[in-house]
N, C-alpha and C. Protein backbone atom coordinates (compact mmCIF):
# COMPACT_ATOMS: atom_id res chain seq x y z
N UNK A 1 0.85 -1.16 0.00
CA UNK A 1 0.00 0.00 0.00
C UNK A 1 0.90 1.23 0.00
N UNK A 2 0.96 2.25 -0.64
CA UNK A 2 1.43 3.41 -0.75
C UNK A 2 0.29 4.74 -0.60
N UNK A 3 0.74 5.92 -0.27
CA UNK A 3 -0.27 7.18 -0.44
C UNK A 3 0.20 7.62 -1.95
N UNK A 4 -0.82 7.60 -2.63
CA UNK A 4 -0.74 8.07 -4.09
C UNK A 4 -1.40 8.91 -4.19
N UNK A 5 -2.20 10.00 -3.14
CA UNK A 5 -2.59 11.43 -3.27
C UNK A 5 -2.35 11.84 -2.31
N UNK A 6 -0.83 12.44 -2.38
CA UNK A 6 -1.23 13.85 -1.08
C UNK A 6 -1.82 14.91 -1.06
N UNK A 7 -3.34 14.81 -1.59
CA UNK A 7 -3.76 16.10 -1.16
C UNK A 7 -4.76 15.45 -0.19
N UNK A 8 -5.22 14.36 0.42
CA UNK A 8 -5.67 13.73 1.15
C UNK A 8 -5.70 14.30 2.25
N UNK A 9 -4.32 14.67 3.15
CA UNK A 9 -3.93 15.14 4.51
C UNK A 9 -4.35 16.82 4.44
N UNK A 10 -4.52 17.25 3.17
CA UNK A 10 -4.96 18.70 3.35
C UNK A 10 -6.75 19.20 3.51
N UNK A 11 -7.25 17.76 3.73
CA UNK A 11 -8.75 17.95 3.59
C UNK A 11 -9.30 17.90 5.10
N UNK A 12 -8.10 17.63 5.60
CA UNK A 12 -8.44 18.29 7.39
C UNK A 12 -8.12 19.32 8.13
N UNK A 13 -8.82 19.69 9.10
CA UNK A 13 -8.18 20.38 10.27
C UNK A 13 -7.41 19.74 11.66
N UNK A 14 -5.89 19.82 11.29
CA UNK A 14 -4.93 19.17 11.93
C UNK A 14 -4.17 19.47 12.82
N UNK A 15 -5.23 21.24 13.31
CA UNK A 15 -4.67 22.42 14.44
C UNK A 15 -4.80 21.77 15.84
N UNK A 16 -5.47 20.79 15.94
CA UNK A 16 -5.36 19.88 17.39
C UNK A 16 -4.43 18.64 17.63
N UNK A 17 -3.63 18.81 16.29
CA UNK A 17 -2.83 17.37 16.49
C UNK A 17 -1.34 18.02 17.20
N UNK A 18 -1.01 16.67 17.89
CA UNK A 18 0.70 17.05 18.74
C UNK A 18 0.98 16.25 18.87
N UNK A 19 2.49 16.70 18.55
CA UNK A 19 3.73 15.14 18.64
C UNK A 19 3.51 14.66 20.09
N UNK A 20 3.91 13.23 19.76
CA UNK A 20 3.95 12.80 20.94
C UNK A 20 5.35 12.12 21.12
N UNK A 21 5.90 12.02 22.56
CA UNK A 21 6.96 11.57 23.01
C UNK A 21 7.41 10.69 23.71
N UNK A 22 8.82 10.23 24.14
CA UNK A 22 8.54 9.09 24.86
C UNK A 22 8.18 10.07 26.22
N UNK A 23 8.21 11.44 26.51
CA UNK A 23 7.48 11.61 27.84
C UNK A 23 5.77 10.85 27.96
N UNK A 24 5.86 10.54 27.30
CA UNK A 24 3.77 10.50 27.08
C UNK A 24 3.59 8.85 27.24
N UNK A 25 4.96 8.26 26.98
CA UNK A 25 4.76 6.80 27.12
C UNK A 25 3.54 6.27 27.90
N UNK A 26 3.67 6.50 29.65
CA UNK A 26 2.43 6.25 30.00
C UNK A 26 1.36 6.44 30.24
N UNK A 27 1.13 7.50 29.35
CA UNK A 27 0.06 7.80 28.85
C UNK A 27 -0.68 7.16 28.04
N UNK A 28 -0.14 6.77 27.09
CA UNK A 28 -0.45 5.86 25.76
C UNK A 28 -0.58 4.76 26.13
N UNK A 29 0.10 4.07 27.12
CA UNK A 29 0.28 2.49 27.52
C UNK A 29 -1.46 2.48 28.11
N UNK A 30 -1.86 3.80 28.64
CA UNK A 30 -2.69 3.71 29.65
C UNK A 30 -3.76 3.55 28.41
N UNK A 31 -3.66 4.33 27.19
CA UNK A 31 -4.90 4.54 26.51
C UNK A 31 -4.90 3.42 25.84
N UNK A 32 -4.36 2.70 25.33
CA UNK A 32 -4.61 1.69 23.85
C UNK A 32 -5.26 0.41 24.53
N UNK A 33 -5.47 0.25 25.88
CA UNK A 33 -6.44 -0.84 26.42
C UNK A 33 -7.63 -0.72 26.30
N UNK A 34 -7.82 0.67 26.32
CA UNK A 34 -9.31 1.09 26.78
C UNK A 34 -9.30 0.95 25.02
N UNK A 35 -8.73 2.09 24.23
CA UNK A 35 -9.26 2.49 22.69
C UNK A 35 -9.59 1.42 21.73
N UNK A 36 -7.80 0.47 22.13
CA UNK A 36 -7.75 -0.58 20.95
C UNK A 36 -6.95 -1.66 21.34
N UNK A 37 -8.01 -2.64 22.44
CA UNK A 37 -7.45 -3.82 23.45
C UNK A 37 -6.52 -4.42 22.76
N UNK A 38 -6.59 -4.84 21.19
CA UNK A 38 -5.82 -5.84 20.70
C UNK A 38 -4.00 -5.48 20.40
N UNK A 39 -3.84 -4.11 20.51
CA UNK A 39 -2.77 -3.52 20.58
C UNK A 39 -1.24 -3.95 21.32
N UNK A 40 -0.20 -4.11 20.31
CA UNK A 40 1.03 -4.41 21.45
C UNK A 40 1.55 -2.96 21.30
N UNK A 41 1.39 -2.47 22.50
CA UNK A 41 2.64 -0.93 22.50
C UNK A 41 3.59 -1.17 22.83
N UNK A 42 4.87 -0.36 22.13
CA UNK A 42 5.92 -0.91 22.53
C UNK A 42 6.76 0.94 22.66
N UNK A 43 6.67 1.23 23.70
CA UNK A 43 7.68 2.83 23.97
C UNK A 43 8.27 3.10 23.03
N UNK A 44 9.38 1.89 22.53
CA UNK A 44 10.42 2.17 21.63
C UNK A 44 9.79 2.54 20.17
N UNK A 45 8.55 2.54 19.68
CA UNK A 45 8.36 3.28 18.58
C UNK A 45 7.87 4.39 18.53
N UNK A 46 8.17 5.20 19.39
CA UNK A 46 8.08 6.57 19.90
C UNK A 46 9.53 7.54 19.71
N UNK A 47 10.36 6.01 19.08
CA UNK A 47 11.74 7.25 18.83
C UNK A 47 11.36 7.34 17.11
N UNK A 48 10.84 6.87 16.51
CA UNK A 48 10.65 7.13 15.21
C UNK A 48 10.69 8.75 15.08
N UNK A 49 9.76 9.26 16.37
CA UNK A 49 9.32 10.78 15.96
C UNK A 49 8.31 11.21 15.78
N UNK A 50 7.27 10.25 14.92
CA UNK A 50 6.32 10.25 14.24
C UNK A 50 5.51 9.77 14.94
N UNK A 51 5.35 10.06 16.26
CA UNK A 51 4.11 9.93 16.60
C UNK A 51 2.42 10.56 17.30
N UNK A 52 1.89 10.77 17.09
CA UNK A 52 0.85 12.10 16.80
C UNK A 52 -0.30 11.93 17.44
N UNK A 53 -0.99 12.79 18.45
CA UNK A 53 -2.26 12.33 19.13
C UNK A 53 -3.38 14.05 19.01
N UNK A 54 -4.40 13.59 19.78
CA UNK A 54 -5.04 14.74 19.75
C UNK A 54 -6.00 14.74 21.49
N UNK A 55 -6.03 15.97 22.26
CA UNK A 55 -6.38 15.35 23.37
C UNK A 55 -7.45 16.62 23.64
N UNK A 56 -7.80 15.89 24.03
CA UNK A 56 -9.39 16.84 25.22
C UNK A 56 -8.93 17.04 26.38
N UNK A 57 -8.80 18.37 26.46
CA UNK A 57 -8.21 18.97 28.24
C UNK A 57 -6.88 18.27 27.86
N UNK A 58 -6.78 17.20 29.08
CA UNK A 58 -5.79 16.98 29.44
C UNK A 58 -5.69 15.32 29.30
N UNK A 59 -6.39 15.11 28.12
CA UNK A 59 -6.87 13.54 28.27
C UNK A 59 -6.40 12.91 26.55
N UNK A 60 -5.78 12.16 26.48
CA UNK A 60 -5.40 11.86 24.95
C UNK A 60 -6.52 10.78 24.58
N UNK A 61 -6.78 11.79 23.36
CA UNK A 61 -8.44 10.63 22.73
C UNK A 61 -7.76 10.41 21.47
N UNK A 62 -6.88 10.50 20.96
CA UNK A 62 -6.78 10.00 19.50
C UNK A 62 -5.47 9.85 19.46
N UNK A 63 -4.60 8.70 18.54
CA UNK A 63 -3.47 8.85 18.26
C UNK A 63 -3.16 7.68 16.71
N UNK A 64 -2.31 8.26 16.02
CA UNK A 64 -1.14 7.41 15.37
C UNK A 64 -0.03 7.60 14.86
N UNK A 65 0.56 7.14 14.36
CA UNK A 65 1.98 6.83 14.50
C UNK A 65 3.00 5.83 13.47
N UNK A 66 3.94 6.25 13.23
CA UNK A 66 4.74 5.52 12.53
C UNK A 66 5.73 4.83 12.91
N UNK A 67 5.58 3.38 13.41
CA UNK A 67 6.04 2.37 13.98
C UNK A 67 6.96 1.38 13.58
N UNK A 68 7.45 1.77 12.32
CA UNK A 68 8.46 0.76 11.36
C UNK A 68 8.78 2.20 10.20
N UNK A 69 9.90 2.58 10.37
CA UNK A 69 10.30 3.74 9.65
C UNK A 69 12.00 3.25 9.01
N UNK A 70 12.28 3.30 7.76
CA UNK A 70 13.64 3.19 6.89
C UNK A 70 14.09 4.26 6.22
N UNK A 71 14.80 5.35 6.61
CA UNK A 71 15.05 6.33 5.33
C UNK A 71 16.22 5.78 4.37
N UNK A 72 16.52 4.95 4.69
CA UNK A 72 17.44 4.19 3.89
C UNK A 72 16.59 2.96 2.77
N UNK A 73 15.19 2.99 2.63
CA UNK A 73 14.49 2.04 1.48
C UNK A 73 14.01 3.02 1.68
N UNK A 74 13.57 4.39 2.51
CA UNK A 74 11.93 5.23 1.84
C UNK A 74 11.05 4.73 2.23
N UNK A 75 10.74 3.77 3.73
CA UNK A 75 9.64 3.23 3.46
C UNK A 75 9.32 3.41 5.20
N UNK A 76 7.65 3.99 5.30
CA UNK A 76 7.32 3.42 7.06
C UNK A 76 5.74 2.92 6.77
N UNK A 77 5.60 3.00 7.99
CA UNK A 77 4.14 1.82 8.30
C UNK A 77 3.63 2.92 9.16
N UNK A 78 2.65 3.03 9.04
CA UNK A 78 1.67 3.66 9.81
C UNK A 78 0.44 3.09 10.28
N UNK A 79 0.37 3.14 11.63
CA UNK A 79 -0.15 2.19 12.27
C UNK A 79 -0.78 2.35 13.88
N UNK A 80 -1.22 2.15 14.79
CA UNK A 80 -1.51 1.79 15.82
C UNK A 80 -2.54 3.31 15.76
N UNK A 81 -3.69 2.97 15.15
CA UNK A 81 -4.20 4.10 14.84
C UNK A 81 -5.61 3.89 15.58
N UNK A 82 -6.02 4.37 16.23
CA UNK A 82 -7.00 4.57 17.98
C UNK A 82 -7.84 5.88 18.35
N UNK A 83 -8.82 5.70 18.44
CA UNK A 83 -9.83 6.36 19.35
C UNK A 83 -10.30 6.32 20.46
N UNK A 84 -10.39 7.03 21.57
CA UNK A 84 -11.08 6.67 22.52
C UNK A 84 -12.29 6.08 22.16
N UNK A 85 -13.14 5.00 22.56
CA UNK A 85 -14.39 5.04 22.66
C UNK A 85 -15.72 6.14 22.61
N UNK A 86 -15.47 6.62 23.80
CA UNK A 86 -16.28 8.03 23.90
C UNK A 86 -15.97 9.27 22.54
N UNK A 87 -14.87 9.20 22.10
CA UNK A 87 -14.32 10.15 21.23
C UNK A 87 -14.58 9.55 19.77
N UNK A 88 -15.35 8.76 19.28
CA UNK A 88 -15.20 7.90 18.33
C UNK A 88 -16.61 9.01 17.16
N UNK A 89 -16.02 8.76 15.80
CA UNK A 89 -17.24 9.28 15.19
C UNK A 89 -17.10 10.54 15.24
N UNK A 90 -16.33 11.35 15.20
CA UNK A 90 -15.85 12.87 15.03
C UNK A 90 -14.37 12.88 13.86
N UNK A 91 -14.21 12.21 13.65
CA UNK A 91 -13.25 12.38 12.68
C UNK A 91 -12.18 12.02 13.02
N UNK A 92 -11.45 12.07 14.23
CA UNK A 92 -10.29 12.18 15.00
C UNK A 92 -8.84 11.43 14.77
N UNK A 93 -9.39 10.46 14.10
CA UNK A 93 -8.68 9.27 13.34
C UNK A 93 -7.68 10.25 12.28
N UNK A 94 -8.72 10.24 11.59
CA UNK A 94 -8.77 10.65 10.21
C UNK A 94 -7.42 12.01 10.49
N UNK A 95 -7.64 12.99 10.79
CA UNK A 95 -6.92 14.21 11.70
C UNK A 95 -5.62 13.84 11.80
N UNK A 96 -5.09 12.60 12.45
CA UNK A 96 -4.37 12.29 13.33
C UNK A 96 -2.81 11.50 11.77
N UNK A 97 -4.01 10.94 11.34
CA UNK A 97 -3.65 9.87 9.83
C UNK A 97 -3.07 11.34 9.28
N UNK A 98 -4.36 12.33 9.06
CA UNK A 98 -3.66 13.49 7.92
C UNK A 98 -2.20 14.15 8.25
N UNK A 99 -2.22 14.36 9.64
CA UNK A 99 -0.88 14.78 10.21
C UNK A 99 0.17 14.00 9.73
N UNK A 100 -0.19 12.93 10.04
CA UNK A 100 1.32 11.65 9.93
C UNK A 100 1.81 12.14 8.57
N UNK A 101 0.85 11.96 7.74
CA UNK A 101 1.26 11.70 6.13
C UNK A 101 1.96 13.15 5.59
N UNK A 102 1.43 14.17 5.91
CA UNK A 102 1.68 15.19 5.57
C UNK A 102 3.22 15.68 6.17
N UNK A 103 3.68 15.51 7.51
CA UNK A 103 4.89 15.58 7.91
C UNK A 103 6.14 15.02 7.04
């Protein structure tokens, strides 16, 4: 699978998205049970860089991320891509995806 239109990531509003870090680690560990049980998180793909959430107050409801990154083939995976429950059905996904790609 490849992105063969980037104008895709420009059909959102992506003013609520923020990097995320390994400060946020347990944060994230805390969310992907509740968002997306089947999930293995692993900290260490948080040094990629690329990884992107969106939060209410002080609460992270959306995130994804690029979890297998090569600049040496050109090639990453984008992936572990989550909603809160409660936060679901607003787009938030989508937001989170447009950020990644567009960076």
């Amino acid at each position: 699978m490849a992105l063969t239109n980037s104008q895709f990531s420009t059909k959102f509003d992506t003013s609520e998205v923020v990097q995320l870090t390994v400060e946020d680690a347990d944060e994230i560990a805390e969310f992907y049970p509740v968002s997306y049980p089947e999930n293995c998180f692993d900290s260490r793909m948080l040094a990629t860089g690329y990884y992107y959430g969106i939060r209410c107050g002080n609460t992270l409801v959306s995130i994804a991320g690029v979890h297998v990154y090569s600049p040496q083939y050109k090639v990453a995976a984008l992936g572990k891509i989550a909603t809160h429950p409660q936060f679901r059905g607003q787009g938030l996904s989508k937001k989170v995806v447009a950020w990644n790609i567009s960076v």
